[in-house]
Protein backbone atom coordinates (compact mmCIF):
# COMPACT_ATOMS: atom_id res chain seq x y z
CA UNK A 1 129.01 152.37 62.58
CA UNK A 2 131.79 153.43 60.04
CA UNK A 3 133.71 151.41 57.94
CA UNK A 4 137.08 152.21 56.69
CA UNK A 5 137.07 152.66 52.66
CA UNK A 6 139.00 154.26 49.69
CA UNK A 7 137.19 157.84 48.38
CA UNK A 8 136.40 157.60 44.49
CA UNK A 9 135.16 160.65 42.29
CA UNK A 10 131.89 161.44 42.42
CA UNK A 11 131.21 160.15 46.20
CA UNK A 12 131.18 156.67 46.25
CA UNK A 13 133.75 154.48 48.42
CA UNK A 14 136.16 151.64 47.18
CA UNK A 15 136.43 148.47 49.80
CA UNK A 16 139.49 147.30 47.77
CA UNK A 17 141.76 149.61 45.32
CA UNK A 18 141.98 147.64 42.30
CA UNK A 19 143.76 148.15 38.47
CA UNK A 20 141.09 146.74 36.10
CA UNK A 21 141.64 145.42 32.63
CA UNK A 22 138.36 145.05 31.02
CA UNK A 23 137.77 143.71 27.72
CA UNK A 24 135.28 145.11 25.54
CA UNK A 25 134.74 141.55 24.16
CA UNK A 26 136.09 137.80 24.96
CA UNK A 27 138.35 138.48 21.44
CA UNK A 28 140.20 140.60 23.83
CA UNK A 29 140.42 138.25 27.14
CA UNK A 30 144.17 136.77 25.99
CA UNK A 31 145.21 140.32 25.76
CA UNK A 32 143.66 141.65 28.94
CA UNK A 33 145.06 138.61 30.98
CA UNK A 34 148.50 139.34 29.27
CA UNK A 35 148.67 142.84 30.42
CA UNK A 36 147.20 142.12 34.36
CA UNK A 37 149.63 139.24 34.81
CA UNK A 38 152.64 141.03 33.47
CA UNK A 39 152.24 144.06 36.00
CA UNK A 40 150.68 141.83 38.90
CA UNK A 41 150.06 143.13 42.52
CA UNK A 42 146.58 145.22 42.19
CA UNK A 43 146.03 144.94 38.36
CA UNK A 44 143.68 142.16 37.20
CA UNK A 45 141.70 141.28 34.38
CA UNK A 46 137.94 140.81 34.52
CA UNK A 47 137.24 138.51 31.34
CA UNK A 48 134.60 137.09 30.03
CA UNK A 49 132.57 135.31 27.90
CA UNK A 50 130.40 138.68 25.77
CA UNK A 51 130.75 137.86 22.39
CA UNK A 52 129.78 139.76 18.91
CA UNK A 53 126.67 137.28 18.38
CA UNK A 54 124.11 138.56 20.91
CA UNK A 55 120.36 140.53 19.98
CA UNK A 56 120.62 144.43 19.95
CA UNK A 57 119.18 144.32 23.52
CA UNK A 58 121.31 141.52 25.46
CA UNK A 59 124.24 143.79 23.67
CA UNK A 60 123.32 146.58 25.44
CA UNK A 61 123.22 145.12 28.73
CA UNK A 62 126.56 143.79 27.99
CA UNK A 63 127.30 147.24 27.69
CA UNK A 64 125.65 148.62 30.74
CA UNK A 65 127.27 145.87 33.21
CA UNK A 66 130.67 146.89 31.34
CA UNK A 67 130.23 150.10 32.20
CA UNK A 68 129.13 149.62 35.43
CA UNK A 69 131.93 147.05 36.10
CA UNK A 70 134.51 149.55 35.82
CA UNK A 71 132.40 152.07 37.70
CA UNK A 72 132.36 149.50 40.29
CA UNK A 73 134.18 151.97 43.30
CA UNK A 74 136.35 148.99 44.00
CA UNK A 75 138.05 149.85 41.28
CA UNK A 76 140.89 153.06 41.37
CA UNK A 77 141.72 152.83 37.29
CA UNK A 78 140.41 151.52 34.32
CA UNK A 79 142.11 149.94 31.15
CA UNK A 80 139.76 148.96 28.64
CA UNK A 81 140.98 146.60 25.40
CA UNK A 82 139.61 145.73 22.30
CA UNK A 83 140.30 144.12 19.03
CA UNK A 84 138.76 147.08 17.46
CA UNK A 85 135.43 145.39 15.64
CA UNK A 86 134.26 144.63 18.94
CA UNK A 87 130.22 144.36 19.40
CA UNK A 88 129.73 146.05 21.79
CA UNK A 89 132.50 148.64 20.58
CA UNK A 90 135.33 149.46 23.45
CA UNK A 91 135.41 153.28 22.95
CA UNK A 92 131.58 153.59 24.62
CA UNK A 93 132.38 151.39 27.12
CA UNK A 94 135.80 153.45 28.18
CA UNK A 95 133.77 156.72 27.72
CA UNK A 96 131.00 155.49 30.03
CA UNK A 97 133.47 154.78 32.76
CA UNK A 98 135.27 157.81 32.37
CA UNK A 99 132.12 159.99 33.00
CA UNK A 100 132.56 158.16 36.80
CA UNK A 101 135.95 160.54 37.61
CA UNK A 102 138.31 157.88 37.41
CA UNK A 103 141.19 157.35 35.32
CA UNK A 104 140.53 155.12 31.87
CA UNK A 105 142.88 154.29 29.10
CA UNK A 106 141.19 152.78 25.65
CA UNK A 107 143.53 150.23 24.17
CA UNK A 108 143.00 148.82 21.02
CA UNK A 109 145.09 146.43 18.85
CA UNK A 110 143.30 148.60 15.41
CA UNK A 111 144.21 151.94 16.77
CA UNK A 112 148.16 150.38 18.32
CA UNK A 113 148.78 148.84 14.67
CA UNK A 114 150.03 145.39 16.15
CA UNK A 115 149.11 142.88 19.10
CA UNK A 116 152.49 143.51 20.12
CA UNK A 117 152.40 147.29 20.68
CA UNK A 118 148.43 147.36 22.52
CA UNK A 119 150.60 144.84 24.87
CA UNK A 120 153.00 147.28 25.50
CA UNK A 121 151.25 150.01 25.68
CA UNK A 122 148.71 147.96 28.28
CA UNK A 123 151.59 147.21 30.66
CA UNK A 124 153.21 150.79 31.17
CA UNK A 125 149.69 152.07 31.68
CA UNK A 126 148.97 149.43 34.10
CA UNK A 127 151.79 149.99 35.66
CA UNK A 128 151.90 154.06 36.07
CA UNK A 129 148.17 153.02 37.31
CA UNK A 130 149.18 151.00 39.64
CA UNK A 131 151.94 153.73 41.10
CA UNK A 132 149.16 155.76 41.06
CA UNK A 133 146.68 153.38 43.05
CA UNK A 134 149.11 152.55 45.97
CA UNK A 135 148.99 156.33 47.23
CA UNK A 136 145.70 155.89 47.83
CA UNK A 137 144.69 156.13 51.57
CA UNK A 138 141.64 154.21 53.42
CA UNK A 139 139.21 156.92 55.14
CA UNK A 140 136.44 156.52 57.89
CA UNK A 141 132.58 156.83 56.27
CA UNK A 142 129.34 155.81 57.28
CA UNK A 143 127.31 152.53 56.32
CA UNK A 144 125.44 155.09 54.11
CA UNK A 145 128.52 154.42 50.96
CA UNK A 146 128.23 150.95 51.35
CA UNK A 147 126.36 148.50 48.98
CA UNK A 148 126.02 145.02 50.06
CA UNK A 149 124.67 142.21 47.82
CA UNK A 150 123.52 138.34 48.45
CA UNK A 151 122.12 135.55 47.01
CA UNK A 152 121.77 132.12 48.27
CA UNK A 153 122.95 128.51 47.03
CA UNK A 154 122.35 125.19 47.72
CA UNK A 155 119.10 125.62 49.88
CA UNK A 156 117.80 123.37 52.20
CA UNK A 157 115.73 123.61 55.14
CA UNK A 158 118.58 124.99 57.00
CA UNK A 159 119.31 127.52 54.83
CA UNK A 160 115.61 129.10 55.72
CA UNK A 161 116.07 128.82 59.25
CA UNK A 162 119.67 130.09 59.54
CA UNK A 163 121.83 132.06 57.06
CA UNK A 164 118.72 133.92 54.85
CA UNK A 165 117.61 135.20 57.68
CA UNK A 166 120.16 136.68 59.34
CA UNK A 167 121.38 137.93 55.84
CA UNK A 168 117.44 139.58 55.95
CA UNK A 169 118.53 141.24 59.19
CA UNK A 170 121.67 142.27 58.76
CA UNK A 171 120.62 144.18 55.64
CA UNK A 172 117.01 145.61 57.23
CA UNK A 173 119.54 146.98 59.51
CA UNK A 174 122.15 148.98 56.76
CA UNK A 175 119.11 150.12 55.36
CA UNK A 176 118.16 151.52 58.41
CA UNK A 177 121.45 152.94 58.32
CA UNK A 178 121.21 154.70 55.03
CA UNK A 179 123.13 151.96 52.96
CA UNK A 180 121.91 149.79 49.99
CA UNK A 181 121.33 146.17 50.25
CA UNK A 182 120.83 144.22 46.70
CA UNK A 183 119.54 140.55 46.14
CA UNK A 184 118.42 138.81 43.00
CA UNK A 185 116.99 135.40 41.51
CA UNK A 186 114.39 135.96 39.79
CA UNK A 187 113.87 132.30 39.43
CA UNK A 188 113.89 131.85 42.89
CA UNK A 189 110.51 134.63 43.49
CA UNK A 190 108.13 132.68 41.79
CA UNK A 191 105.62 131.64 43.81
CA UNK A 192 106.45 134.60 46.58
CA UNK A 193 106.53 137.87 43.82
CA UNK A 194 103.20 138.82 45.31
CA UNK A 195 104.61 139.11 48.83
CA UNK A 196 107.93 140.83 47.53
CA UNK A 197 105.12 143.28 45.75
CA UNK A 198 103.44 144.04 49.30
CA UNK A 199 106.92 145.67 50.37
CA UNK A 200 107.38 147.96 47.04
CA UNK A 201 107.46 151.77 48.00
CA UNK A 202 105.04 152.40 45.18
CA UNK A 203 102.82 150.53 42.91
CA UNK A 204 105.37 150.88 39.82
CA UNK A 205 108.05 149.02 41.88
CA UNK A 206 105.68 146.03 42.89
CA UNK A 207 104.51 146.15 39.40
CA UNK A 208 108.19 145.68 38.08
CA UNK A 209 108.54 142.99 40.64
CA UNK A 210 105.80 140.95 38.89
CA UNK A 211 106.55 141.78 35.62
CA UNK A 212 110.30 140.78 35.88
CA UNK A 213 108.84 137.46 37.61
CA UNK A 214 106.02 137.00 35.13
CA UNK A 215 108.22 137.63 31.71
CA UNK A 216 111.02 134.83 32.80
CA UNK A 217 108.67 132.31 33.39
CA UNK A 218 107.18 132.76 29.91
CA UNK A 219 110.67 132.84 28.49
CA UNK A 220 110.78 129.80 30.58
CA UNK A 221 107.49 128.41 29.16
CA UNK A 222 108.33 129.52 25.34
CA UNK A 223 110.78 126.69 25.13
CA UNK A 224 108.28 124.03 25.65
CA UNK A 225 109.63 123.79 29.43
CA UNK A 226 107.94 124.62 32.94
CA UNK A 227 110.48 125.66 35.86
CA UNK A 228 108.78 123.19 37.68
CA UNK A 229 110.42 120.80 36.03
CA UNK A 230 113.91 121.71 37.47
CA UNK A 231 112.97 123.35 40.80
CA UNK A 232 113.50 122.49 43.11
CA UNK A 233 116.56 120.86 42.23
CA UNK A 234 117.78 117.61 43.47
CA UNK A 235 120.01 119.03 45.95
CA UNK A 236 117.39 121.06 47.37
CA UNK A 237 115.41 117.90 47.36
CA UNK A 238 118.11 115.97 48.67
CA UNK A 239 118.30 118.78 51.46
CA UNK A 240 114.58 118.22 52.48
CA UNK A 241 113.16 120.67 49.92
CA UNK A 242 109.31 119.58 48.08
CA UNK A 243 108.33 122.44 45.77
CA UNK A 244 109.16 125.49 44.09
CA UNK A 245 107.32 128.09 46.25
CA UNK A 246 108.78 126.64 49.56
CA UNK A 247 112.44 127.11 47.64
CA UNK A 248 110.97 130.42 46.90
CA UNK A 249 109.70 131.09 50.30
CA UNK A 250 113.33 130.59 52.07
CA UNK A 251 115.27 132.57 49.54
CA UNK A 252 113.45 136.41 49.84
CA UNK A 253 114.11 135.45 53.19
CA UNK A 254 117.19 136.98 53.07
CA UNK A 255 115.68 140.26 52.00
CA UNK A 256 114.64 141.03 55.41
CA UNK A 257 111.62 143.21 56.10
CA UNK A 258 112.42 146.71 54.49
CA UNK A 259 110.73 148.46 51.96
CA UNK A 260 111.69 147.79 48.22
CA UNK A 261 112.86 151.16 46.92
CA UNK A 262 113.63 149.80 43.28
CA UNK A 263 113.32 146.86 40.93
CA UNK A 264 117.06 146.98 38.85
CA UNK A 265 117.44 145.10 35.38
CA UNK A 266 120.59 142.86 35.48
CA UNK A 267 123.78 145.15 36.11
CA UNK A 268 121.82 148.35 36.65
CA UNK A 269 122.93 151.18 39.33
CA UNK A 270 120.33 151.66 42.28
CA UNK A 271 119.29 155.53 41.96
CA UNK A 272 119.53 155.85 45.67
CA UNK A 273 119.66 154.25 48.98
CA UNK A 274 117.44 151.62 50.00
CA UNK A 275 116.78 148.06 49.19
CA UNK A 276 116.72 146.91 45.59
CA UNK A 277 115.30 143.43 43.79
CA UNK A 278 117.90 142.60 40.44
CA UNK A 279 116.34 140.65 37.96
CA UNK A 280 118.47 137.47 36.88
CA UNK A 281 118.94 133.71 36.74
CA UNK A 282 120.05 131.71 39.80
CA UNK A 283 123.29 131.21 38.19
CA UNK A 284 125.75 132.07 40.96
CA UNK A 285 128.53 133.91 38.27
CA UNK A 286 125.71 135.70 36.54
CA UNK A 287 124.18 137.22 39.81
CA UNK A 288 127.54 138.24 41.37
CA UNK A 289 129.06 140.36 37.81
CA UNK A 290 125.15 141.76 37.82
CA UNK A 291 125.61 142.80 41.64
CA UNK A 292 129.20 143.82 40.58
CA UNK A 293 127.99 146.15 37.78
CA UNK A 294 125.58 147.81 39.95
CA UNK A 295 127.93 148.87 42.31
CA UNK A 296 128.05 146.51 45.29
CA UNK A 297 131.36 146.63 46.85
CA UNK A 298 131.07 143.23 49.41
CA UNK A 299 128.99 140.57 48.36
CA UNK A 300 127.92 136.59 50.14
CA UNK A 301 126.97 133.60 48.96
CA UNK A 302 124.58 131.58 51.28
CA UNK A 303 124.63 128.07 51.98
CA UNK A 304 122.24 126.06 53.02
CA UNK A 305 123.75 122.58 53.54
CA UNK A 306 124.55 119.18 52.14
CA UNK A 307 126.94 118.50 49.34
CA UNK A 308 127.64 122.04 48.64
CA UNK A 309 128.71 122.79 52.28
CA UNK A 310 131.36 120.29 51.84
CA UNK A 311 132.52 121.01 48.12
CA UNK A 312 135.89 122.84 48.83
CA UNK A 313 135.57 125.61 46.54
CA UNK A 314 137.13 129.15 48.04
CA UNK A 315 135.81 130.53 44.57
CA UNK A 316 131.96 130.67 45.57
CA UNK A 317 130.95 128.12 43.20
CA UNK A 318 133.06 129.06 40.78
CA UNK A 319 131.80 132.62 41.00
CA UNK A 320 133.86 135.08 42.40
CA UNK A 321 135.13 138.58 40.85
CA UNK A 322 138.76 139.56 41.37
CA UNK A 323 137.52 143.13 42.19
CA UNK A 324 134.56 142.12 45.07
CA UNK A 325 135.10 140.78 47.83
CA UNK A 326 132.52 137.62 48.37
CA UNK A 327 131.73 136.09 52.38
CA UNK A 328 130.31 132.79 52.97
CA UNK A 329 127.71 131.87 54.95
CA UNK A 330 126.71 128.38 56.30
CA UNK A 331 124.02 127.32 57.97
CA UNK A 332 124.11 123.45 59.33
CA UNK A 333 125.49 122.18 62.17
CA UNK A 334 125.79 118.79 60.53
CA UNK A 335 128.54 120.72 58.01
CA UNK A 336 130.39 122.80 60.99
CA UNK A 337 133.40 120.94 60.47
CA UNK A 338 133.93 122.55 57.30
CA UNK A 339 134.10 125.92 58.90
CA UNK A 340 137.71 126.86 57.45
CA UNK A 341 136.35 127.99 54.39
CA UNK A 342 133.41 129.95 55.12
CA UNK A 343 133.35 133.71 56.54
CA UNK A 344 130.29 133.48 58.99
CA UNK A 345 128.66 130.32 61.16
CA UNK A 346 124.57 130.95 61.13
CA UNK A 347 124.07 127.47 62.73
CA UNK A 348 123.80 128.14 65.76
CA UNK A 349 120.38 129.30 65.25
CA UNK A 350 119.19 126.06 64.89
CA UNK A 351 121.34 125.03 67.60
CA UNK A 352 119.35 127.24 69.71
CA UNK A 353 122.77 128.93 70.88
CA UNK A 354 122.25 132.13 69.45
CA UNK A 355 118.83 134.37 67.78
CA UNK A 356 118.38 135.85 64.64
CA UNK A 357 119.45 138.97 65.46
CA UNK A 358 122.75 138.05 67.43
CA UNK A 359 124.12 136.28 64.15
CA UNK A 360 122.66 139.18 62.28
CA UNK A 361 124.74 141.91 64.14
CA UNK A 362 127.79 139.20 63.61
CA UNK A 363 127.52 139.02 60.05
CA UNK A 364 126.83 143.47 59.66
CA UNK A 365 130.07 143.58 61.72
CA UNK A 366 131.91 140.93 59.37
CA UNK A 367 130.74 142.86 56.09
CA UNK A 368 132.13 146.05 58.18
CA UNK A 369 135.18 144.49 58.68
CA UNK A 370 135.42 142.95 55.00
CA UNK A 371 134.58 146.99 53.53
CA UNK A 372 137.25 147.97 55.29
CA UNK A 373 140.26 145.63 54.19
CA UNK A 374 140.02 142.24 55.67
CA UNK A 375 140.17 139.57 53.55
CA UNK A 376 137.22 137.08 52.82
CA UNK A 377 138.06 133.47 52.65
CA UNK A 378 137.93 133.42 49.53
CA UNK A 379 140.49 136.48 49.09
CA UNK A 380 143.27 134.52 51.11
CA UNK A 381 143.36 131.38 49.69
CA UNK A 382 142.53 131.05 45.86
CA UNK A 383 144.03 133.03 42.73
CA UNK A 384 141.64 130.92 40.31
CA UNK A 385 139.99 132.55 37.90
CA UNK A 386 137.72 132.57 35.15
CA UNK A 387 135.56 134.32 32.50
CA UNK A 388 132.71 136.00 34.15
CA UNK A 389 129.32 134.93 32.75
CA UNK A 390 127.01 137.41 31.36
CA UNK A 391 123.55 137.04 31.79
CA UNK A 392 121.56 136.84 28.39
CA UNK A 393 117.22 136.97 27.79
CA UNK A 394 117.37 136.54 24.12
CA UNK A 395 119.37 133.76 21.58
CA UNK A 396 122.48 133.81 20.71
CA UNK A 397 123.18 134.86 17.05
């Protein structure tokens, strides 16, 4: 199986051909958004909400997911802004892209003078990228470029029998192919770390695996609070969810059965092919710009039924990156009236209709066809945006 993708330096493969403006900082969103929507077509801003306040470490993974943002091989072109006292500085962040092959301008209101000239200086690179990005040409490669990410929302019942599952196949089987599947939630291991460990290629992987599991629960714990407490939560409960290890249970469903080559902080790179467990929250923004910034070029958002099945939001609970393309997955038959706005049907593996497998192969050939240029949902029928949320372990300053 091939799918049909956009060669980057270095070796890895673009599903989409995207012009990114990338602040260093939220000081510079205004000025990033001013520059993307004044060229249009392919160039878009990725904003967000990294500020100057944040402990040496959460800084540095601000950095790293930056970085690894505009790595992202989604992306043709760079243009990174700044104010100029940004923390983390701009000129790192632009230098840690460039190392990737691709073009990057640094743009900075200190080193322009005036707002007014890192504007104009922003558009006619922009648009001289974005010349630059339509001669670009889609090429045949094999499942073994492609990085695929998930995570799951609104989980019921359903969501265990249906969708996670054949999320769990379809990546056991790109794996198998030589490709990279990525899932998250560290929140939602707890209770099921130990059999996540079992499936580590090494003791130091399962060891991570517990650790990452172990160290946010006593982040958890330091605040006077148990997870337990708010998880399940009542729409899982409302779905026909009872604790936090059956929640738990149903989500690494949709890691299949493969070996677990790595254990990734949030926004890291996998080294290699393989399977990969990303630490992070089960905030559905904060997972996809972590699976963003470590490279995955299609991600999907699972649901499992109820409330959030019928909440008409093409965004992906308000989660979705300009540059990624994210499917959507449902899994009840009670909800399959809302079909218009979701990528892939998993229902009718309760319905009896179809097996694991059969939706499985359904949903690999869907991500196929999204890597090579279809458009999610999503992609055809909402422009919204708004500030991607970074994921933070310590306080803010």
């Amino acid at each position: 199986m091939e799918f049909m993708g956009f060669p980057r330096p270095g070796g890895s493969v673009g599903a989409r051909n995207y012009v990114a403006v990338i602040p260093a900082v939220q000081c510079g969103n205004e000025l990033a958004d001013r520059i993307a929507t004044e060229v249009g077509g392919n160039v878009v801003a990725l904003t967000h909400n990294a500020a100057c306040v944040n402990i040496p470490s959460d800084k540095a993974m601000v950095h790293r997911t930056l970085v690894g943002l505009g790595c992202n091989p989604n992306t043709a072109a760079v243009i990174v802004v700044g104010i100029g006292c940004d923390g983390p500085p701009a000129a790192p962040i632009a230098e840690g892209i460039a190392r990737s092959g691709k073009p990057v301008e640094l743009i900075t209101i200190e080193r322009e003078g005036t707002y007014e000239n890192a504007v104009a200086k922003g558009i006619r690179v922009a648009r001289q990228m974005r010349a630059d990005s339509s001669l670009l040409q889609r090429e045949a490669f094999d499942l073994s470029h492609l990085v695929y990410a998930s995570k799951c929302t609104g989980s019921t019942p359903a969501s265990i029998m249906a969708c996670n599952p054949a999320v769990g196949w379809a990546a056991d089987a790109l794996v198998a192919a030589g490709g990279t599947f990525i899932f998250s939630e560290t929140t939602e291991i707890i209770g099921a770390e130990h059999l996540l460990a079992r499936r580590a290629v090494n003791d130091k992987v399962a060891a991570r695996i517990v650790e990452f599991s172990d160290r946010l629960e006593a982040r958890i714990k330091a605040t006077g609070e148990d997870i337990r407490g708010s998880q399940p939560n009542p729409g899982n409960i409302l779905g026909g969810m009872t604790t936090l290890e059956e929640k738990s249970l149903g989500a690494i469903a949709k890691s299949g059965k493969s070996q677990i080559a790595g254990a990734l902080e949030w926004g890291e790179r996998p080294s290699g092919h393989g399977m990969y467990f990303m630490d992070g929250a089960a905030n559905t923004p904060q997972i996809f710009l972590g699976f963003a910034g470590g490279g995955a070029q299609v991600m999907s958002l699972n649901y499992g039924a109820g409330l959030p099945t019928r909440f008409h939001n093409y965004t992906c609970a308000v989660g979705g990156i300009a540059t990624v393309p994210v499917m959507k997955l449902f899994s009840s038959p009670q909800d399959v009236s809302q079909g218009d706005y979701f990528d892939v049907y998993a229902g009718t593996i309760i319905e009896g209709t179809e097996t694991v497998e059969q939706v499985g192969r359904r949903l690999l050939e869907e991500i196929v066809a999204i890597a090579s240029g279809k458009p999610a949902r999503q992609e055809m029928n909402s422009r919204y945006r708004e500030p991607l949320i970074m994921y933070y372990t310590g306080p803010i300053l």
